[in-house]
Protein backbone atom coordinates (compact mmCIF):
# COMPACT_ATOMS: atom_id res chain seq x y z
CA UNK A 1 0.00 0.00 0.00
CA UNK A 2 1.14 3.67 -0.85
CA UNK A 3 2.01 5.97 2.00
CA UNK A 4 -0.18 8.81 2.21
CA UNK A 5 2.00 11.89 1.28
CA UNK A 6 2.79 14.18 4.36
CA UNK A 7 1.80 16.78 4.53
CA UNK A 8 3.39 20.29 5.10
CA UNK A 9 3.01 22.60 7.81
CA UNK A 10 3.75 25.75 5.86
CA UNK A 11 0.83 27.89 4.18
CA UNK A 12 -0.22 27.86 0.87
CA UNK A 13 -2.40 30.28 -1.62
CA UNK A 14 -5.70 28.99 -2.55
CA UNK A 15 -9.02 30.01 -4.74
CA UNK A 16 -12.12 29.69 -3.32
CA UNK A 17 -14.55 27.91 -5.74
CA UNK A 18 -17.32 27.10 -3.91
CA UNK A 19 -19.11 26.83 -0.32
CA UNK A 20 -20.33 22.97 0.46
CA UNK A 21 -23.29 22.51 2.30
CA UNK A 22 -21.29 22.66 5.56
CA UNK A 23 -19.90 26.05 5.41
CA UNK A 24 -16.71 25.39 4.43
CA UNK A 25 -15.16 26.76 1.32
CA UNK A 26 -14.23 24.24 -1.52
CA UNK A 27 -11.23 24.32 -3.13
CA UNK A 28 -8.43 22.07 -5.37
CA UNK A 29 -4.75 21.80 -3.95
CA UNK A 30 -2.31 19.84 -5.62
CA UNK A 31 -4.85 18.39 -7.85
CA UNK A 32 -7.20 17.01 -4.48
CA UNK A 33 -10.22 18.86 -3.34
CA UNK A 34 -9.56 20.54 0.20
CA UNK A 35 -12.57 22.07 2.25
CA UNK A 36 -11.26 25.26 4.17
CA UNK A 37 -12.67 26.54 7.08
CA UNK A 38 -13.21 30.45 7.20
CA UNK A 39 -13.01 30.58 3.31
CA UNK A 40 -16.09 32.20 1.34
CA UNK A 41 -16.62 31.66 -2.49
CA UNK A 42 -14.26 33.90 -4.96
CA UNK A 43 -11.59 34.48 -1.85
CA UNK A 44 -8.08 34.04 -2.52
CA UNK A 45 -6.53 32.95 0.67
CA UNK A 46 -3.30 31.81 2.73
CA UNK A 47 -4.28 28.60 4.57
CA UNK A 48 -2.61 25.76 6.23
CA UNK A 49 -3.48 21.76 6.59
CA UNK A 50 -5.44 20.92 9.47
CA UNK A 51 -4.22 17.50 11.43
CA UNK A 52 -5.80 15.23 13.09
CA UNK A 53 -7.63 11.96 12.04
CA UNK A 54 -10.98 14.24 11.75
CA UNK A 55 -9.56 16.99 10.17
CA UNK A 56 -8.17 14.73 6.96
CA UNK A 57 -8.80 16.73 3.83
CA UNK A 58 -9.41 20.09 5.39
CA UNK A 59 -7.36 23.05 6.12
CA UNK A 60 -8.03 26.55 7.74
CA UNK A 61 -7.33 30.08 6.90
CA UNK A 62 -4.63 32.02 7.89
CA UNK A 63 -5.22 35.40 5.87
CA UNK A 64 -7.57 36.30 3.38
CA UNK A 65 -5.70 38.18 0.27
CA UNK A 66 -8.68 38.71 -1.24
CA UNK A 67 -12.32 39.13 0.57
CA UNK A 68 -15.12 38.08 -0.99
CA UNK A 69 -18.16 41.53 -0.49
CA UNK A 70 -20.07 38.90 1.52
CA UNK A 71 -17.60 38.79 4.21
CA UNK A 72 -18.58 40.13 7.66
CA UNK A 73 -16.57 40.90 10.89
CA UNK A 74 -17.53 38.11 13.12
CA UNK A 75 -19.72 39.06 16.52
CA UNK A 76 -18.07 36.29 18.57
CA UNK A 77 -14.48 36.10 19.62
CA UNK A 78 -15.18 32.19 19.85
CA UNK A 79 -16.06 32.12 16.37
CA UNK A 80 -13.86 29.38 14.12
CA UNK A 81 -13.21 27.25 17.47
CA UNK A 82 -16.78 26.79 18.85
CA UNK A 83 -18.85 24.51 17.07
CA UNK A 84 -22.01 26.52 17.15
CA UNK A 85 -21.28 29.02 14.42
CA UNK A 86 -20.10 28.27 11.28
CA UNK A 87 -21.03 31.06 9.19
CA UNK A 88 -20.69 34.30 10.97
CA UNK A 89 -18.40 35.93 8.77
CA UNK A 90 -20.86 35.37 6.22
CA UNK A 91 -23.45 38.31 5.66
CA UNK A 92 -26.94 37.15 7.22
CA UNK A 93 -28.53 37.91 3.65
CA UNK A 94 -25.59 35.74 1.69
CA UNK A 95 -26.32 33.07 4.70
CA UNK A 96 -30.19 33.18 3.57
CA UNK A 97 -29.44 33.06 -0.19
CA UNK A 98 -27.11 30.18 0.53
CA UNK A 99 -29.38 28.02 2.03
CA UNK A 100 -32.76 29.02 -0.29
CA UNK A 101 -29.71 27.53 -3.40
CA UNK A 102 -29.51 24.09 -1.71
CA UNK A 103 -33.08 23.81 -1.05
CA UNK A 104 -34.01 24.98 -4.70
CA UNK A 105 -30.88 22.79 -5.52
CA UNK A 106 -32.08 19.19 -3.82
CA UNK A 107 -35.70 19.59 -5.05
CA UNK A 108 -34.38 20.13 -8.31
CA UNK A 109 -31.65 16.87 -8.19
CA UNK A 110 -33.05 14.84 -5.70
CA UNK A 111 -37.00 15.41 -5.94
CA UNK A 112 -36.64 16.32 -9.38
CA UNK A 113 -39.05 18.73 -9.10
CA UNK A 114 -38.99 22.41 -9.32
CA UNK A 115 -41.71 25.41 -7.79
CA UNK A 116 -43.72 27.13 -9.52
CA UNK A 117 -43.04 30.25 -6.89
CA UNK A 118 -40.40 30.21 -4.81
CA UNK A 119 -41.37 31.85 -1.58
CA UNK A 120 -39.68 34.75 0.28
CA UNK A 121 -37.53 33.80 2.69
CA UNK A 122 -38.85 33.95 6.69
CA UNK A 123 -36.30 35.88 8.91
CA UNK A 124 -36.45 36.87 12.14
CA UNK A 125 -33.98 37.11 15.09
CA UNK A 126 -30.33 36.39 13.96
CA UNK A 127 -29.10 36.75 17.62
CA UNK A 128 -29.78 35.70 21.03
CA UNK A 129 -32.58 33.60 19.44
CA UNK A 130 -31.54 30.11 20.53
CA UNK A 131 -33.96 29.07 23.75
CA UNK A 132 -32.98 25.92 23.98
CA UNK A 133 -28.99 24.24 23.87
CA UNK A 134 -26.89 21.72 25.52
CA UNK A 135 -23.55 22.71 26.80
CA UNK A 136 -20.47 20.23 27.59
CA UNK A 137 -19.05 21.00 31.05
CA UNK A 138 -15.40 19.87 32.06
CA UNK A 139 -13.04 20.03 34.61
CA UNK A 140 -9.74 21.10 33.27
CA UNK A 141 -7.12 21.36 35.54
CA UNK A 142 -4.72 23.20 33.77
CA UNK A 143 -7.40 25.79 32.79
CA UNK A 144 -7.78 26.44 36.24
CA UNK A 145 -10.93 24.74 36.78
CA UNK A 146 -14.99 24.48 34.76
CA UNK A 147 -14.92 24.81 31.14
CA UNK A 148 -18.86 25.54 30.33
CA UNK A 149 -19.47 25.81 26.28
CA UNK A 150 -20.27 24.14 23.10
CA UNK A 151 -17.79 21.61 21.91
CA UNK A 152 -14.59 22.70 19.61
CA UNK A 153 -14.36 22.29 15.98
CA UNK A 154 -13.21 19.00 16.12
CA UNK A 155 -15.45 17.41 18.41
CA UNK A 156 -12.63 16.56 21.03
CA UNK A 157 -12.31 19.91 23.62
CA UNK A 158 -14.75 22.26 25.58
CA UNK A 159 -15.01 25.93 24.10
CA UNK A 160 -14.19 28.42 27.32
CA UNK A 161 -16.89 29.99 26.75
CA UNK A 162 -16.76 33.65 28.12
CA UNK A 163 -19.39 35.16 25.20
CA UNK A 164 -22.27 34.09 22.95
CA UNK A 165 -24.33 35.94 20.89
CA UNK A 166 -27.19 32.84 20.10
CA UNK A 167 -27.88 32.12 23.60
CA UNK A 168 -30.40 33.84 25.67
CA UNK A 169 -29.32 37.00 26.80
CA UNK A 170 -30.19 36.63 30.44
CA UNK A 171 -28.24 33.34 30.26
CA UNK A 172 -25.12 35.18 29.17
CA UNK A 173 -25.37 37.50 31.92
CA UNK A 174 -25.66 34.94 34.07
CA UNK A 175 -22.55 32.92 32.49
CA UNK A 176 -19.54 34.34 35.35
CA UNK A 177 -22.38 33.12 38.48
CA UNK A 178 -22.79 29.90 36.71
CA UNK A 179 -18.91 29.07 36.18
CA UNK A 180 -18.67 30.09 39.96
CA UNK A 181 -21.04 28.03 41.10
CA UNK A 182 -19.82 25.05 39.47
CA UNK A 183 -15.81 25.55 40.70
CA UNK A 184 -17.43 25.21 44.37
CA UNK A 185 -19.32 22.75 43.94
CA UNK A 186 -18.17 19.26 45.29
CA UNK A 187 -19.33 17.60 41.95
CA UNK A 188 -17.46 19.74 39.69
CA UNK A 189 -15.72 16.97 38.14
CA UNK A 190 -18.61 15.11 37.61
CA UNK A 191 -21.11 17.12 36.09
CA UNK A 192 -21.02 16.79 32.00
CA UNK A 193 -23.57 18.62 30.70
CA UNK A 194 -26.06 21.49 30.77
CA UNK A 195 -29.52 22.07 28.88
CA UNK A 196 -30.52 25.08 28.88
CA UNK A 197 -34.76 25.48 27.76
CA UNK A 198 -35.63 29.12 27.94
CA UNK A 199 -39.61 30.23 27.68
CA UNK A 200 -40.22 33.82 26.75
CA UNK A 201 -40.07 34.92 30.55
CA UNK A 202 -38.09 32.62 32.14
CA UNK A 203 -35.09 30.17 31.71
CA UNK A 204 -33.89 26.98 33.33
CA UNK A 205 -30.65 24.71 33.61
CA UNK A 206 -30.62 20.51 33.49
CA UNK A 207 -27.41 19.57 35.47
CA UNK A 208 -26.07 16.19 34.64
CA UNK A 209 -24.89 14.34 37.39
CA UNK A 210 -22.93 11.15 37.45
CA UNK A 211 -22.30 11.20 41.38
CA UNK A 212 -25.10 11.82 43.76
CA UNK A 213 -24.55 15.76 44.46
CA UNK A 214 -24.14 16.56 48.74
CA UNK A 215 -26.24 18.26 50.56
CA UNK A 216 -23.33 21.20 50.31
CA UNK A 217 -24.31 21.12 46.72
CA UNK A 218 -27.65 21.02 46.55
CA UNK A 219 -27.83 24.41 48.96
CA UNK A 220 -25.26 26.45 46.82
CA UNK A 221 -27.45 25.21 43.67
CA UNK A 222 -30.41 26.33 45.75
CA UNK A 223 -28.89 29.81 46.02
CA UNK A 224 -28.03 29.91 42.27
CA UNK A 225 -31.62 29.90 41.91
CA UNK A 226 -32.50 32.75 44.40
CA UNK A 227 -29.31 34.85 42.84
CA UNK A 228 -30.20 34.51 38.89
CA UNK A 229 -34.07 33.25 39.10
CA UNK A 230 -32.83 30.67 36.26
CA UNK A 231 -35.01 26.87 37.26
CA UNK A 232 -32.79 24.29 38.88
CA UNK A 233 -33.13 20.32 37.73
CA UNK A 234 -31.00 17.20 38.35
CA UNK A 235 -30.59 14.32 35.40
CA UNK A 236 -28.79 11.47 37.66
CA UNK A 237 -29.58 9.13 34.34
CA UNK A 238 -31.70 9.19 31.22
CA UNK A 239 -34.09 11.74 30.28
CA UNK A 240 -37.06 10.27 32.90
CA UNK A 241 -34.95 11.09 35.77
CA UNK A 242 -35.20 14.58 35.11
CA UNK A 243 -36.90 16.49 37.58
CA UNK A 244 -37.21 20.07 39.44
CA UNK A 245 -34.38 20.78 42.72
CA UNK A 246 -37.20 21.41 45.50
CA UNK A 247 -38.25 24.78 44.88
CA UNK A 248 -36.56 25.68 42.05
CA UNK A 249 -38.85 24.62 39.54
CA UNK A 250 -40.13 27.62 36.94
CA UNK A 251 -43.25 27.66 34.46
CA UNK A 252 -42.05 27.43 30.72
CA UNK A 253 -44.38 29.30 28.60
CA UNK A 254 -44.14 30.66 24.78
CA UNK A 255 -46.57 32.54 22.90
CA UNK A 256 -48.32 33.19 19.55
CA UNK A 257 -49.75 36.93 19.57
CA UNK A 258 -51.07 36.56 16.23
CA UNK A 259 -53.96 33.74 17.30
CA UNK A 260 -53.75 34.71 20.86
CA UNK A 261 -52.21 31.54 22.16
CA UNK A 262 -49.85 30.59 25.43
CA UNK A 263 -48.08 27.00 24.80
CA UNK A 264 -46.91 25.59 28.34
CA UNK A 265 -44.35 23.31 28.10
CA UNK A 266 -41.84 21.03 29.86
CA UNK A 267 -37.74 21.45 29.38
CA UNK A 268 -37.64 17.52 27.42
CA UNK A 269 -40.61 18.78 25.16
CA UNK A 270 -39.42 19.67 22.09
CA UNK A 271 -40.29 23.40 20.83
CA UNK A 272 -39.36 25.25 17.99
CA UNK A 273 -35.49 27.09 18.68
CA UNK A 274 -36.16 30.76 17.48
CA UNK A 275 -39.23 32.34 18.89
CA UNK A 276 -39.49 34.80 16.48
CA UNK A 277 -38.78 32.66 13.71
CA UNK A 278 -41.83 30.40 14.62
CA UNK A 279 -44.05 33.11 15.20
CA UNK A 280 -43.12 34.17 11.90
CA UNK A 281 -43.42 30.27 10.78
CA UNK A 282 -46.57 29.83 12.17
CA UNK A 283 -48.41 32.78 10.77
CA UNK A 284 -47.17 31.87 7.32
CA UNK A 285 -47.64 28.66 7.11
CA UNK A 286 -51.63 29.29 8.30
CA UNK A 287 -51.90 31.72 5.41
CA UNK A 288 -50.27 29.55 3.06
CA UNK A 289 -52.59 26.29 4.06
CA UNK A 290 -55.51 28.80 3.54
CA UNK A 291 -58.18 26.39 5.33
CA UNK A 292 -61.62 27.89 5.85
CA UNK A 293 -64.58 27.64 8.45
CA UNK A 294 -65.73 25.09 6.73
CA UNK A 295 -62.30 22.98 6.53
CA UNK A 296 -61.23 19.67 8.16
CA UNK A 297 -57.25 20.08 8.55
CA UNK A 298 -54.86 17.17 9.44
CA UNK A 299 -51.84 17.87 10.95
CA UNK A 300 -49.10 15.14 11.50
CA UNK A 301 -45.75 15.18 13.18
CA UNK A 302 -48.23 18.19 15.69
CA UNK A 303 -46.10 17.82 18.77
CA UNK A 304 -47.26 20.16 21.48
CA UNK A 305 -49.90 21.98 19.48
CA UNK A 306 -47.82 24.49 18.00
CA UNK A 307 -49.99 24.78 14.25
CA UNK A 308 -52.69 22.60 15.44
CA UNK A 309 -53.77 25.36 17.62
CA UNK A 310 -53.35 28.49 15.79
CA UNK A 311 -55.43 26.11 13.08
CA UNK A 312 -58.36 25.69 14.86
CA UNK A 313 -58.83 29.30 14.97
CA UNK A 314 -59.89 29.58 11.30
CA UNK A 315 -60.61 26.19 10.67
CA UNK A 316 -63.73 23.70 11.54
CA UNK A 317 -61.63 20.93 13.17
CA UNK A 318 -58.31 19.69 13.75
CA UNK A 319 -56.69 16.56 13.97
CA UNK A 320 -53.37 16.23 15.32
CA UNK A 321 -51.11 13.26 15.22
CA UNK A 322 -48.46 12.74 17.48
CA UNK A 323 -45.61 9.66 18.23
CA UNK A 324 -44.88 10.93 21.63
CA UNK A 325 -47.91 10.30 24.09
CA UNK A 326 -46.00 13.29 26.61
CA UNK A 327 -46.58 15.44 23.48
CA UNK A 328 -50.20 14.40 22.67
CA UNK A 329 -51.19 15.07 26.44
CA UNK A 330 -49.29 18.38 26.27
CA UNK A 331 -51.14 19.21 23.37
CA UNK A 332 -54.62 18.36 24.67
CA UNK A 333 -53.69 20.84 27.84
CA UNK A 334 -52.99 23.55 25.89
CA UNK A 335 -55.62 23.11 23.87
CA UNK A 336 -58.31 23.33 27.22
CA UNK A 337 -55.95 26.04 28.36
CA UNK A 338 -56.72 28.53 25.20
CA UNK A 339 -60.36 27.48 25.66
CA UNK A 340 -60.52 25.27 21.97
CA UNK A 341 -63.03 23.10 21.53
CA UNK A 342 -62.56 22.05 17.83
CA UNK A 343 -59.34 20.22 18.09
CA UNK A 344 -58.18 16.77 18.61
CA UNK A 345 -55.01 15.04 19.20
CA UNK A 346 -54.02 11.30 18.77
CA UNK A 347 -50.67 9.29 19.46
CA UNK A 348 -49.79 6.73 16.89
CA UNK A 349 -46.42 6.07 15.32
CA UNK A 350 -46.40 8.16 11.76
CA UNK A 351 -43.66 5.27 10.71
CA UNK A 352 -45.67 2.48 11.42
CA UNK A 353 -48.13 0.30 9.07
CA UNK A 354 -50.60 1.17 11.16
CA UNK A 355 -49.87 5.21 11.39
CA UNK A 356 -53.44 6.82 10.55
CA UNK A 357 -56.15 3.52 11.23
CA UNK A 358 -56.92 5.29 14.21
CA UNK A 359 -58.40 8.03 12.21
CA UNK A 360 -60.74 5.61 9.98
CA UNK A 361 -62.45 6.99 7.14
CA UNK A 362 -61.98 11.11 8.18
CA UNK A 363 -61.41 12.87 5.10
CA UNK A 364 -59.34 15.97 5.46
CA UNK A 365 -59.32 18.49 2.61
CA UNK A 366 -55.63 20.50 3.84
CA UNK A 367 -52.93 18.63 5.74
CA UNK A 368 -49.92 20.33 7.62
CA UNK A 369 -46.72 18.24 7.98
CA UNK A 370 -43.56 19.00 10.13
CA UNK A 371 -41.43 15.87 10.34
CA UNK A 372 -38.32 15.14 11.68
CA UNK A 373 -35.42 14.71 9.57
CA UNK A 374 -36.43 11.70 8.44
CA UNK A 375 -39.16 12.75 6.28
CA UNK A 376 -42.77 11.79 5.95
CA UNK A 377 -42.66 9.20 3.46
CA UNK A 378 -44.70 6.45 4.92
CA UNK A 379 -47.63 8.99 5.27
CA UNK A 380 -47.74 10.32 2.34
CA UNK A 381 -49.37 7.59 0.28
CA UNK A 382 -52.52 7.53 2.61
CA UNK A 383 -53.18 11.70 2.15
CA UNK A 384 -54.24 11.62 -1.17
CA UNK A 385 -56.90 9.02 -0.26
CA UNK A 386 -57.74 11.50 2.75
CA UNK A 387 -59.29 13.90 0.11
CA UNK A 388 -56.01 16.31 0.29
CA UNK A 389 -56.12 19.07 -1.53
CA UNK A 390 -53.60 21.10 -0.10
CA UNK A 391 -50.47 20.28 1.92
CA UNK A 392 -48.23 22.27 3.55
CA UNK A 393 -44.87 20.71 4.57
CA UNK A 394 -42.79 22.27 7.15
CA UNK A 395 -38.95 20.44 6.73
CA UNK A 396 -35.44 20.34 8.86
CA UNK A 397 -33.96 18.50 5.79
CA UNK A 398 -33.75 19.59 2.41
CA UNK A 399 -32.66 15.39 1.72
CA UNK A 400 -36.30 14.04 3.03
CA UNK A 401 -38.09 17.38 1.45
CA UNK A 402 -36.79 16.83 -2.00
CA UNK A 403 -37.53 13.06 -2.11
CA UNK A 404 -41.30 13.38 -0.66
CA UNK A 405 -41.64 16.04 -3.17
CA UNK A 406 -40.91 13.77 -5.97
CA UNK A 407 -43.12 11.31 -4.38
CA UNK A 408 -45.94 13.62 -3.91
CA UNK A 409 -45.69 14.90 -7.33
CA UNK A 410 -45.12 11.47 -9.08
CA UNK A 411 -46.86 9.17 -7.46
CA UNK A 412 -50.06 10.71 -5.64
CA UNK A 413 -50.82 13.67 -7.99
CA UNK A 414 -49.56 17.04 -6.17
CA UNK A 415 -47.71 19.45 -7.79
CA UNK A 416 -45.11 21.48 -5.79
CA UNK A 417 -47.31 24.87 -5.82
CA UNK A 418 -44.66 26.91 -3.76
CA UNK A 419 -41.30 26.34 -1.78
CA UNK A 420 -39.16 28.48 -0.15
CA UNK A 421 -36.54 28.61 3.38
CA UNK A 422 -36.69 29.98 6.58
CA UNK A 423 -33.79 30.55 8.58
CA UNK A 424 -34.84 29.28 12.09
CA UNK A 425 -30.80 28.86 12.72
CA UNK A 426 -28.74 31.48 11.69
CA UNK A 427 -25.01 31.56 11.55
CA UNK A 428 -25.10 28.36 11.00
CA UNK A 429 -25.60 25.31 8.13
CA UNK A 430 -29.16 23.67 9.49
CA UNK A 431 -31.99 24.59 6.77
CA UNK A 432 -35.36 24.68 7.81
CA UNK A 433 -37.54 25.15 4.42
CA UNK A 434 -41.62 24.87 3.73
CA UNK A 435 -43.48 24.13 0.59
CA UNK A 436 -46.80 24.06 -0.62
CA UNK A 437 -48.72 20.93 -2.85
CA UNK A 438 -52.02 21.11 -4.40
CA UNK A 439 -53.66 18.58 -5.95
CA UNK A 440 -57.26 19.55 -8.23
């Protein structure tokens, strides 16, 4: 077998052809392509080989010669070591355009399908916007003690995080208390993580224990919670052991203005990241389904409520559908809590044979679908069958979007009416996108 060349130390010039989907800039070096972190299409740029068995094939900037006009100063002095942000120096309107090209881009090649509109793109907050996150936490002795942050670029160290500009604000503020507490606490060393799940008036923190925490510990975490306010909870083990420090629980609670709404919900419950960004999500995607007083709408993949509810306001019914019975329960709370009478929620597994019997022969003339990344696939035969007209499909993966578009337009008579991004995550490479099918 050939020995790999080695490789050299000392910089090197290079063009910048391209950015790849994961924010790095592409380029060719000695006739092998080379992804460069911190490079932005059309730069010419001094870089240098990064090492490391993860880092094989990609190298890093040194200097840029010559700046591409989309190139920002970056807000964070953590930026190109913390994995959080990828694309800060990138302008947030280049970031938007970027990401509405590879949705446009995998309909097109994967799907192989293409709008008839393309939609405007759905901003909102670009900072401070991320309410909920889990930190790494690690005991470093010859940092001097806590490391609290998001992991490194390569996966293998803790950022020191003293900054961020996507977490909650208050959190932030509250970033010197909460390396304080943890360097006097007993259980320093073994305390891995964080979560941090922020409502729009109040914010708590998971800690991650692998050692039952002391008494000693448990009264300076009690005072962390009379200092900043933040909730207190313990995880000794999986995600069921989570529960509230005595009296240091909080109420987590997000709203939608536009339908006059208030969504309670727990800090394992999934929610939407941005706030603004689903407001803004939520009102569009309502307008976009267009279902009347006299419609029946279906939504699957309805988690907590969040479109079900703002649904039933204009709509005659709802069904939701739901996987996670903590979800459908949630759901069915809220919906007594904002006094709504015409919706209904069921738990059934959307990826199994027997995903929708519980529904029978409903017909529902608009459907709204927000899967996970996997896609909706195994759904999407029986819709059609359901009487769907319209469909509105909210996606985390332009992969899954592009292939149940070709499906729906191939195989169960849609056409792909409208389709467009959002950008629920900026400054970095996740693409959240929507799209619209009608059928006649």
């Amino acid at each position: 077998m050939a020995r790999r060349k080695k490789l050299s130390p000392d910089p090197f010039d290079l063009k910048i052809d391209a950015l790849s989907t994961n924010g790095r800039g592409l380029a060719v070096h000695e006739e092998k392509p080379l992804q460069v972190h911190g490079a932005l299409p059309g730069e010419l740029v001094s870089a240098r080989f990064l090492f490391g068995r993860r880092m094989r094939g990609q190298a890093e900037v040194i200097k840029v010669l010559q700046a591409s006009t989309d190139r920002i100063e970056p807000r964070c002095v953590h930026f190109g070591t913390c994995s959080a942000c990828s694309l800060q120096h990138l302008s947030c309107g280049s970031q938007v355009a970027f990401k509405q090209g590879i949705v446009l881009g995998k309909l097109k090649e994967v799907g192989a399908v293409e709008p008839a509109r393309i939609l405007e793109p759905l901003q909102a907050d670009a900072w401070h916007y991320r309410r909920k996150a889990r930190l790494s936490v690690r005991y470093v002795e010859k940092k001097g003690g806590v490391l609290v942050g998001f992991r490194e670029r390569d996966g293998r160290f803790v950022t020191q995080m003293s900054e961020c500009h996507i977490l909650p604000r208050r959190f932030v503020a509250g970033l010197e208390r909460l390396l304080a507490l943890l360097n006097g606490m007993q259980a320093a060393r073994h305390i891995p993580q964080i979560e941090l799940c922020a409502g729009d008036d109040a914010l708590l923190l998971i800690f991650r224990h692998l050692e039952p925490l002391h008494e000693q510990d448990l009264a300076v975490l009690r005072d962390f919670h009379q200092q900043t306010g933040f909730g207190v909870y313990l995880q000794s083990k999986g995600p069921d052991t989570v529960e509230a420090l005595p009296g240091c629980d909080t109420d987590l609670v997000y709203e939608l203005p536009d339908f006059d709404l208030q969504f309670r919900f727990g800090p394992l419950d999934f929610i939407q990241v941005n706030a603004s960004l689903n407001r803004a999500m939520v009102s569009a995607a309502i307008k976009l389904l267009s279902a009347g007083a006299g419609d029946h709408v279906l939504d699957l993949f309805c988690g907590l409520g969040n479109f079900s509810l703002p649904l039933a306001r204009g709509a005659a019914s709802v069904t939701g559908v739901e996987g996670d019975a903590a979800l459908v329960r949630r759901a069915q709370e809220n919906a007594a809590s904002n006094g709504i009478g015409n919706a209904r929620f069921v738990e059934a597994d959307l990826y199994g044979e027997a995903s929708l019997v519980a529904l029978g022969d409903a017909q529902f003339s608009h459907v709204l679908l927000d899967p996970p990344r996997s896609g909706a696939a195994p759904v999407l035969p029986r819709l059609a069958g359901m009487g769907a007209r319209r469909i509105v499909y909210v996606s985390c993966n332009p992969d899954t979007l592009a292939s149940d578009a070709g499906l729906l337009v191939r195989e169960h008579g849609f056409t792909l009416a409208a389709a467009g991004v959002m950008d629920m995550f900026p400054h970095t490479t996740h693409i959240e996108s929507m799209a619209l099918f009608e059928r006649d």
